[in-house]
C-alpha atoms as a PDB file:
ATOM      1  CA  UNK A   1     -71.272 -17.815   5.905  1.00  0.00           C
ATOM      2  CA  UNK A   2     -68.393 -19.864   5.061  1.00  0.00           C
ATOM      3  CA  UNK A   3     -67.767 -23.248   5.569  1.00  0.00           C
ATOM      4  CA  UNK A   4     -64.723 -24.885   7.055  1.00  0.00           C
ATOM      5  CA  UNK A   5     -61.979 -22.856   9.037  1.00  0.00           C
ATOM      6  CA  UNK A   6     -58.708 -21.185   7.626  1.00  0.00           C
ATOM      7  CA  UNK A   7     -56.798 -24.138   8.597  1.00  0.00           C
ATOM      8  CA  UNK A   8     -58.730 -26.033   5.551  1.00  0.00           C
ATOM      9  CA  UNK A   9     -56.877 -22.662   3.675  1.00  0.00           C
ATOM     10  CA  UNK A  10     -53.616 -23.853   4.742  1.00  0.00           C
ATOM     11  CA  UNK A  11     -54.342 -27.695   3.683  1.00  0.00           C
ATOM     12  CA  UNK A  12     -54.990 -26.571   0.571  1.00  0.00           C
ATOM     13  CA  UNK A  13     -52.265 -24.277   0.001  1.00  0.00           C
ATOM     14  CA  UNK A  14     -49.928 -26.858   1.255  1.00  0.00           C
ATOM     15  CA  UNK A  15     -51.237 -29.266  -1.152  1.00  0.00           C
ATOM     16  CA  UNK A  16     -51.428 -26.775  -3.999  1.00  0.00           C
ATOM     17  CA  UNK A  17     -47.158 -25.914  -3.048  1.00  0.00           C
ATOM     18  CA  UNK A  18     -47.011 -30.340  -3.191  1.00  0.00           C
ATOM     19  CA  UNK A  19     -48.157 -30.949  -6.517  1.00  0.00           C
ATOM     20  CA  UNK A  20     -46.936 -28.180  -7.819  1.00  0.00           C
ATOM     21  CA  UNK A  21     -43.374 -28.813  -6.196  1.00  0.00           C
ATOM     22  CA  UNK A  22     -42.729 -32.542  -7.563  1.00  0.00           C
ATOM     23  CA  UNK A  23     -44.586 -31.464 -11.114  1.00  0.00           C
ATOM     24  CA  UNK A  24     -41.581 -29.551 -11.613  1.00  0.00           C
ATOM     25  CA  UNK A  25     -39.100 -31.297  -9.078  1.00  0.00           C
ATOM     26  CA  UNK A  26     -37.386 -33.001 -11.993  1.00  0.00           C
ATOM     27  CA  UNK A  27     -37.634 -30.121 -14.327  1.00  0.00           C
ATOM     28  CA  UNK A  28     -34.315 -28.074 -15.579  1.00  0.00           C
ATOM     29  CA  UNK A  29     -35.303 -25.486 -13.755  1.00  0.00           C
ATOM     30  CA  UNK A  30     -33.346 -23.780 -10.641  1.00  0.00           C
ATOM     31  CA  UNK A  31     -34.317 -24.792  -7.618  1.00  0.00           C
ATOM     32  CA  UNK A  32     -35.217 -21.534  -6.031  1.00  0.00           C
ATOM     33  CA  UNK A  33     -37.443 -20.579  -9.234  1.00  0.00           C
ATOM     34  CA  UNK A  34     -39.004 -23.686  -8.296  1.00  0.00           C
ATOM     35  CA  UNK A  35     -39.811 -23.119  -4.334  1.00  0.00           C
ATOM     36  CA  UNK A  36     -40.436 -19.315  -5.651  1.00  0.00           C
ATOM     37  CA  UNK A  37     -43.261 -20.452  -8.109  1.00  0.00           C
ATOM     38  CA  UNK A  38     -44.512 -23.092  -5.411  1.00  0.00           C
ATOM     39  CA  UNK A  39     -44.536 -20.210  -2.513  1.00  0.00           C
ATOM     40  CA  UNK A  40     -46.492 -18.440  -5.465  1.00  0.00           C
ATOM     41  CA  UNK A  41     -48.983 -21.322  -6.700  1.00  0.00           C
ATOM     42  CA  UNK A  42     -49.658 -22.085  -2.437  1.00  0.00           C
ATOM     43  CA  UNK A  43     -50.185 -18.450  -1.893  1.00  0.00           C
ATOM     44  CA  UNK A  44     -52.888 -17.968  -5.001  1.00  0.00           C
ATOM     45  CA  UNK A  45     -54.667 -21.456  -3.629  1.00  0.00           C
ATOM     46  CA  UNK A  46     -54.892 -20.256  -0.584  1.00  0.00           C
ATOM     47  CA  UNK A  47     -56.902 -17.055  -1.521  1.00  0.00           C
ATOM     48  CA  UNK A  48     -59.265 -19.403  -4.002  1.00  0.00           C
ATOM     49  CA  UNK A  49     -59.657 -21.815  -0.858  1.00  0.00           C
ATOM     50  CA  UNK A  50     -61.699 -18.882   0.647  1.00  0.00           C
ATOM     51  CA  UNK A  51     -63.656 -18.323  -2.379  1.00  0.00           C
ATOM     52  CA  UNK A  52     -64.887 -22.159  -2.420  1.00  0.00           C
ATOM     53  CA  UNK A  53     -65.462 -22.078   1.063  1.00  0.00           C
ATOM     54  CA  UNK A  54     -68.013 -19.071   0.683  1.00  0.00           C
ATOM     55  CA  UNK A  55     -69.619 -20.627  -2.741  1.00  0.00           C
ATOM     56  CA  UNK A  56     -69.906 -23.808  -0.831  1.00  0.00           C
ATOM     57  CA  UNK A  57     -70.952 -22.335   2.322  1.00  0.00           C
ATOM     58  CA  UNK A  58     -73.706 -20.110  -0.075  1.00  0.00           C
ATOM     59  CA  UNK A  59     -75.019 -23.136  -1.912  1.00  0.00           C
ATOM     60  CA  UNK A  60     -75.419 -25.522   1.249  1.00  0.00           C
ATOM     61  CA  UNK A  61     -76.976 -22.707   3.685  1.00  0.00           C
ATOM     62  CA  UNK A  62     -78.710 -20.694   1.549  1.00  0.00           C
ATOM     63  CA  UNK A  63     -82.582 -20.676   2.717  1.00  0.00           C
ATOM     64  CA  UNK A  64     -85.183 -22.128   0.529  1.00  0.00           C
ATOM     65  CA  UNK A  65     -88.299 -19.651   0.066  1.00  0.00           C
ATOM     66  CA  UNK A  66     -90.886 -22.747   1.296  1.00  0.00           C
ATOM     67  CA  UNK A  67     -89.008 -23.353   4.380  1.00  0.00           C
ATOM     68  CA  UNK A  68     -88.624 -19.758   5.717  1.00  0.00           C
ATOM     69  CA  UNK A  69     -91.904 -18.140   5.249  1.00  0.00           C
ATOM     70  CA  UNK A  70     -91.401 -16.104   8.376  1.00  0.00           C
ATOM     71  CA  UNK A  71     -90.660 -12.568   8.595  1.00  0.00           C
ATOM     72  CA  UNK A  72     -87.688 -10.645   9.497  1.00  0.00           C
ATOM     73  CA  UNK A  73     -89.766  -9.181  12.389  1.00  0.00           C
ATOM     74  CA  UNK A  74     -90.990 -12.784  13.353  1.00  0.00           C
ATOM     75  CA  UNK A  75     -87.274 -14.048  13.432  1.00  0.00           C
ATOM     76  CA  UNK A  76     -86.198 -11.901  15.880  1.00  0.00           C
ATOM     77  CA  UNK A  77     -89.148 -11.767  18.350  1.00  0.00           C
ATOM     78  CA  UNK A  78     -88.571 -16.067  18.247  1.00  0.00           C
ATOM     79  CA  UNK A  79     -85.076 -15.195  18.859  1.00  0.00           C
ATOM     80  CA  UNK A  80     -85.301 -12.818  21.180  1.00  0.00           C
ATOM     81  CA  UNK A  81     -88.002 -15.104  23.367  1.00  0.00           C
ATOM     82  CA  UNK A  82     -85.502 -18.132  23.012  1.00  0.00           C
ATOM     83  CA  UNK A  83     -82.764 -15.860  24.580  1.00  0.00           C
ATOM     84  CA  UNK A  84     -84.917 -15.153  27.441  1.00  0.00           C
ATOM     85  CA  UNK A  85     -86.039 -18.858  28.167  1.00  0.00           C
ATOM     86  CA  UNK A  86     -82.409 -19.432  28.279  1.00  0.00           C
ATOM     87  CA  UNK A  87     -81.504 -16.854  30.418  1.00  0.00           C
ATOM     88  CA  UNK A  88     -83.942 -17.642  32.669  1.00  0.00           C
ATOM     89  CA  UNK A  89     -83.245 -21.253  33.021  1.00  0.00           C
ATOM     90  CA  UNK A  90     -79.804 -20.153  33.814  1.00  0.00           C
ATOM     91  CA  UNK A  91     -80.932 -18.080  36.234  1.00  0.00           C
ATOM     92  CA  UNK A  92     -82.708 -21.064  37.701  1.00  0.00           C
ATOM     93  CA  UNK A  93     -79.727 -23.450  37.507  1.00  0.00           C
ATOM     94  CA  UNK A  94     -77.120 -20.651  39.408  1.00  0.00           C
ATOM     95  CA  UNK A  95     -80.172 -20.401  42.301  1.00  0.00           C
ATOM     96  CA  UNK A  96     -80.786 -24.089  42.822  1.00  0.00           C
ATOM     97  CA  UNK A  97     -76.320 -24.615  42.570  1.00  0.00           C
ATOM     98  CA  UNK A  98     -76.155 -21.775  45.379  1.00  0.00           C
ATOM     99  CA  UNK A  99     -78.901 -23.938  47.358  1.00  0.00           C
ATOM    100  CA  UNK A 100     -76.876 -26.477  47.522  1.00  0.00           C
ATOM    101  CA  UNK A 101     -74.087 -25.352  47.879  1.00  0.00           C
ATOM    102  CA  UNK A 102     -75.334 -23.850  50.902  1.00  0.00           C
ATOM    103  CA  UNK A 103     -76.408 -26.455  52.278  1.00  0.00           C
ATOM    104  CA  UNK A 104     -73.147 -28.144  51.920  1.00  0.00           C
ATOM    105  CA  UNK A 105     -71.127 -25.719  53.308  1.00  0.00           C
ATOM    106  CA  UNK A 106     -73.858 -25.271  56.480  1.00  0.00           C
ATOM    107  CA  UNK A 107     -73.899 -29.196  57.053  1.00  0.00           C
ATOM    108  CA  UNK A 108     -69.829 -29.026  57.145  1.00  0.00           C
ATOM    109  CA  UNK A 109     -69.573 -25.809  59.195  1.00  0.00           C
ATOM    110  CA  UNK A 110     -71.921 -27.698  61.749  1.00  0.00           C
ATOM    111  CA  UNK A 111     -69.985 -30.735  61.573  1.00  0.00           C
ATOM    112  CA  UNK A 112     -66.660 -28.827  62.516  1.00  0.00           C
ATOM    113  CA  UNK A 113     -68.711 -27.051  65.631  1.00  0.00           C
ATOM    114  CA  UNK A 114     -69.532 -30.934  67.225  1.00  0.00           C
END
């Protein structure tokens, strides 16, 4: 699990192509070696950005052994049960909508006959 999104990639390889860019802005170098190395340095940061973002995402979300006792077999009959209370009470919400909406339409169809 990883946290963050690739845009936080592309922040950091823009910021990576920044500092690099005005480190060596004033430098005697040519100025396509130094948008070449830049488009370089931005590239490289943007493939470590990916690697933080899975150390961090490891070292925040990783489970603790006291916490999560329960068994892999345990975890998915819970999940499985949730997924059926929720289905169900979707099911219940989509009947009692149609109800009414019934309703509505039959009170304005009966209006339209008087």
């Amino acid at each position: 699990m990883m946290v963050g999104s690739i845009l936080w990639n592309c922040w950091a390889a823009l910021i990576g192509f920044s500092i690099y860019f005005f480190m060596t802005f004033q430098s005697f170098k040519t100025p396509t070696t130094i948008l070449f190395n830049s488009f370089i340095i931005a590239f490289v940061v943007f493939l470590i950005a990916f690697l933080v973002r899975f150390i961090i995402g490891f070292v925040f979300f990783s489970p603790q052994s006291e916490e999560f006792n329960l068994s892999e077999g345990e975890l998915v009959v819970n999940n499985e049960q949730t997924k059926e209370q929720q289905a169900s009470q979707m099911n219940n919400n989509i009947e009692e909508n149609a109800e009414e909406v019934a309703k509505v339409v039959q009170s304005m169809m009966l209006e339209d006959i008087k």
